[in-house]
C-alpha atoms as a PDB file:
ATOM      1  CA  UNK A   1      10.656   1.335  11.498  1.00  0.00           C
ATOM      2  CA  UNK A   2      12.593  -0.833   9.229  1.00  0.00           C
ATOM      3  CA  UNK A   3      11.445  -1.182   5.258  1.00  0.00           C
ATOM      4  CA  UNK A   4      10.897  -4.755   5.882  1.00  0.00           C
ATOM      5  CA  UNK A   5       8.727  -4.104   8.899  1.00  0.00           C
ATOM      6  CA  UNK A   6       6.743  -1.451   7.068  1.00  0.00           C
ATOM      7  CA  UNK A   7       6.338  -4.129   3.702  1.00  0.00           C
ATOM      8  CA  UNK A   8       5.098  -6.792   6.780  1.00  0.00           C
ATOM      9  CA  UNK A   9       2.679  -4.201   8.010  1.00  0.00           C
ATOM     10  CA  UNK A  10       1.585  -2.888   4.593  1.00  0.00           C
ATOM     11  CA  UNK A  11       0.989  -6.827   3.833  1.00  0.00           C
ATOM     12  CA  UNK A  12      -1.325  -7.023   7.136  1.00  0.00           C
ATOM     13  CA  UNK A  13      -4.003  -4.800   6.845  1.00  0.00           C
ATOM     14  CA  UNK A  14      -4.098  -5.286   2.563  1.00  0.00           C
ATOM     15  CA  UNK A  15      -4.833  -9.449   3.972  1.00  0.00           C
ATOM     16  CA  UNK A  16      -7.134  -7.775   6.295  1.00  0.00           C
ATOM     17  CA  UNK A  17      -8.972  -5.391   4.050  1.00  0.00           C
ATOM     18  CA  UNK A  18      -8.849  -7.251   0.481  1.00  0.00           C
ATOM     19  CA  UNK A  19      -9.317 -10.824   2.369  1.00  0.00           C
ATOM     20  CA  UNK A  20      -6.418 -12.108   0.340  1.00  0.00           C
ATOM     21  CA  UNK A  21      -3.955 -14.529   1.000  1.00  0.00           C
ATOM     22  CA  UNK A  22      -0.871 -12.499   1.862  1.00  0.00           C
ATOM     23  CA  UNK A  23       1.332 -15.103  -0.647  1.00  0.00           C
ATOM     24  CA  UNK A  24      -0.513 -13.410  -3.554  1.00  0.00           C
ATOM     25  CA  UNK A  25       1.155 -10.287  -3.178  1.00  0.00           C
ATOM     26  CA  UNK A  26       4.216 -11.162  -4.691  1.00  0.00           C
ATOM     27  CA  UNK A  27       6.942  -7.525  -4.848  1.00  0.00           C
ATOM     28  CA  UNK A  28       6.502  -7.823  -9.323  1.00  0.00           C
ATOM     29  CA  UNK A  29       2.202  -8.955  -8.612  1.00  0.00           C
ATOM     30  CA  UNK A  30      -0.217  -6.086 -10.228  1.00  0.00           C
ATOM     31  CA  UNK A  31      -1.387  -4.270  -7.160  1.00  0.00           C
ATOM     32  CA  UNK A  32      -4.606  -3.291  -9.114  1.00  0.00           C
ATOM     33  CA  UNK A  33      -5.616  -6.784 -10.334  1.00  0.00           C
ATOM     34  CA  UNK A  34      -4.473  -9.052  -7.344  1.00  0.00           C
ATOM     35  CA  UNK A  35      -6.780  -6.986  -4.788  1.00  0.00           C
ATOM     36  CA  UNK A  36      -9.500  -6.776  -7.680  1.00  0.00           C
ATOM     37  CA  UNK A  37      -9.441  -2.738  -6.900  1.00  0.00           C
ATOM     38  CA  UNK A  38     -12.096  -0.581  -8.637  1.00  0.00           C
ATOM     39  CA  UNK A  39     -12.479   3.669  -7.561  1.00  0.00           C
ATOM     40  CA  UNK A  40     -14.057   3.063  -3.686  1.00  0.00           C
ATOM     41  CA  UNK A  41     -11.450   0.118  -3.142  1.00  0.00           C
ATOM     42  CA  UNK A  42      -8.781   3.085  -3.510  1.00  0.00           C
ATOM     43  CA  UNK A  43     -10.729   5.406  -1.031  1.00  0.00           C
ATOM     44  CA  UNK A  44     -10.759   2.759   1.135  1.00  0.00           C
ATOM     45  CA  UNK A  45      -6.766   1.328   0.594  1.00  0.00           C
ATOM     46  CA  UNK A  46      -6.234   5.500   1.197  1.00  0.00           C
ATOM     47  CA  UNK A  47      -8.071   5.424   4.280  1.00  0.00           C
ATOM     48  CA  UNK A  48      -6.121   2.725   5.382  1.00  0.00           C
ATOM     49  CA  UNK A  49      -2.865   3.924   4.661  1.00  0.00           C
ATOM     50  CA  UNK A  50      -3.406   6.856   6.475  1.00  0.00           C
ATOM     51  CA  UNK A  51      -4.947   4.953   9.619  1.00  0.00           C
ATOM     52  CA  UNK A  52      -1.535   3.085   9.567  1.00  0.00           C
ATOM     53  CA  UNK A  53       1.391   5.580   8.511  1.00  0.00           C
ATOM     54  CA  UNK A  54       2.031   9.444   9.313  1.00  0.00           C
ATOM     55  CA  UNK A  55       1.446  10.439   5.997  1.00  0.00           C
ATOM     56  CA  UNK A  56      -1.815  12.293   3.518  1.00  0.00           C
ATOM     57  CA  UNK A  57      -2.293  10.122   0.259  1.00  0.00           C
ATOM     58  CA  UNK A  58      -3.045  12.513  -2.650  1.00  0.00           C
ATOM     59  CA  UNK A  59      -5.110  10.733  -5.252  1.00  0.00           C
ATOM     60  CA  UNK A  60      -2.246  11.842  -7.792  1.00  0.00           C
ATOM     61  CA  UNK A  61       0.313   9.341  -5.854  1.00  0.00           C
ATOM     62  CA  UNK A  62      -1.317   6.390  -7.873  1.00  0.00           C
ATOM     63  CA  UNK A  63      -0.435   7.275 -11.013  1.00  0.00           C
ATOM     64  CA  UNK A  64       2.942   5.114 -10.832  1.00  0.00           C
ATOM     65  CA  UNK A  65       1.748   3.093  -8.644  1.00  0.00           C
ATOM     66  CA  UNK A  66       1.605  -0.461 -10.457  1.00  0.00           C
ATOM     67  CA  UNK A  67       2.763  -3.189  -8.864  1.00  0.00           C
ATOM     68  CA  UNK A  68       3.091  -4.001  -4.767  1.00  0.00           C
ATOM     69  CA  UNK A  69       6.981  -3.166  -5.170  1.00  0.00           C
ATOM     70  CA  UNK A  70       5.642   0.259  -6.888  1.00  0.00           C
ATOM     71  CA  UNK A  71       3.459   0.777  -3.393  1.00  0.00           C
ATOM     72  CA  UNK A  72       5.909  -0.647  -0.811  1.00  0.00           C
ATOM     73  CA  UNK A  73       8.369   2.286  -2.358  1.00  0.00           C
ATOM     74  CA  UNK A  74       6.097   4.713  -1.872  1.00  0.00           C
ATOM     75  CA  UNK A  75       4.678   4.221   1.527  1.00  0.00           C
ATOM     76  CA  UNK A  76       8.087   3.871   2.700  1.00  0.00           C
ATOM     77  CA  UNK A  77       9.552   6.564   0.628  1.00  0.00           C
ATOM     78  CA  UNK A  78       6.217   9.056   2.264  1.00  0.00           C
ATOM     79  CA  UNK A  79       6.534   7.675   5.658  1.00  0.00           C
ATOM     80  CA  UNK A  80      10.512   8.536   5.808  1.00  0.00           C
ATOM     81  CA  UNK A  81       9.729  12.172   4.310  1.00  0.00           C
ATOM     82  CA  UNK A  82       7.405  12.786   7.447  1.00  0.00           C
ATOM     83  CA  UNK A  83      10.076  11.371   9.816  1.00  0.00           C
ATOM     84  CA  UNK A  84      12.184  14.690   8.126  1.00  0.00           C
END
């Protein structure tokens, strides 16, 4: 799978999930504040993630995670390391 296919995908089920327009979530947009996340919206953005891609989320992997560039990176960076 591409990077572009996996940043289409990752912008599907967050419109999905977070009922937000997918044009609000700009590469440089806060991830935290543009899907109005508190702690269970991250269990359930986890549970997601791993429902879509081949990959475990540790809770730790949010620590960098800021913006939706910040969590495109890392779901493609995590989903290549399990293609390994």
């Amino acid at each position: 799978m591409q990077n572009e296919e996996i940043i289409e995908k990752i912008n599907s089920f967050l419109a999905e999930e977070f009922e937000i327009d997918a044009d609000k979530m700009l590469p440089d947009a806060n991830l935290k504040e543009t899907l109005d996340l508190d702690s269970l919206d991250y269990i359930d953005l986890v549970v997601v993630i791993e429902s879509n891609f081949p990959f475990k989320v540790k809770p730790e992997d949010f620590i960098n995670i800021v913006t939706f560039q910040d969590f495109y990176d890392y779901v493609i960076s995590s989903s290549k390391k399990e293609l390994v």
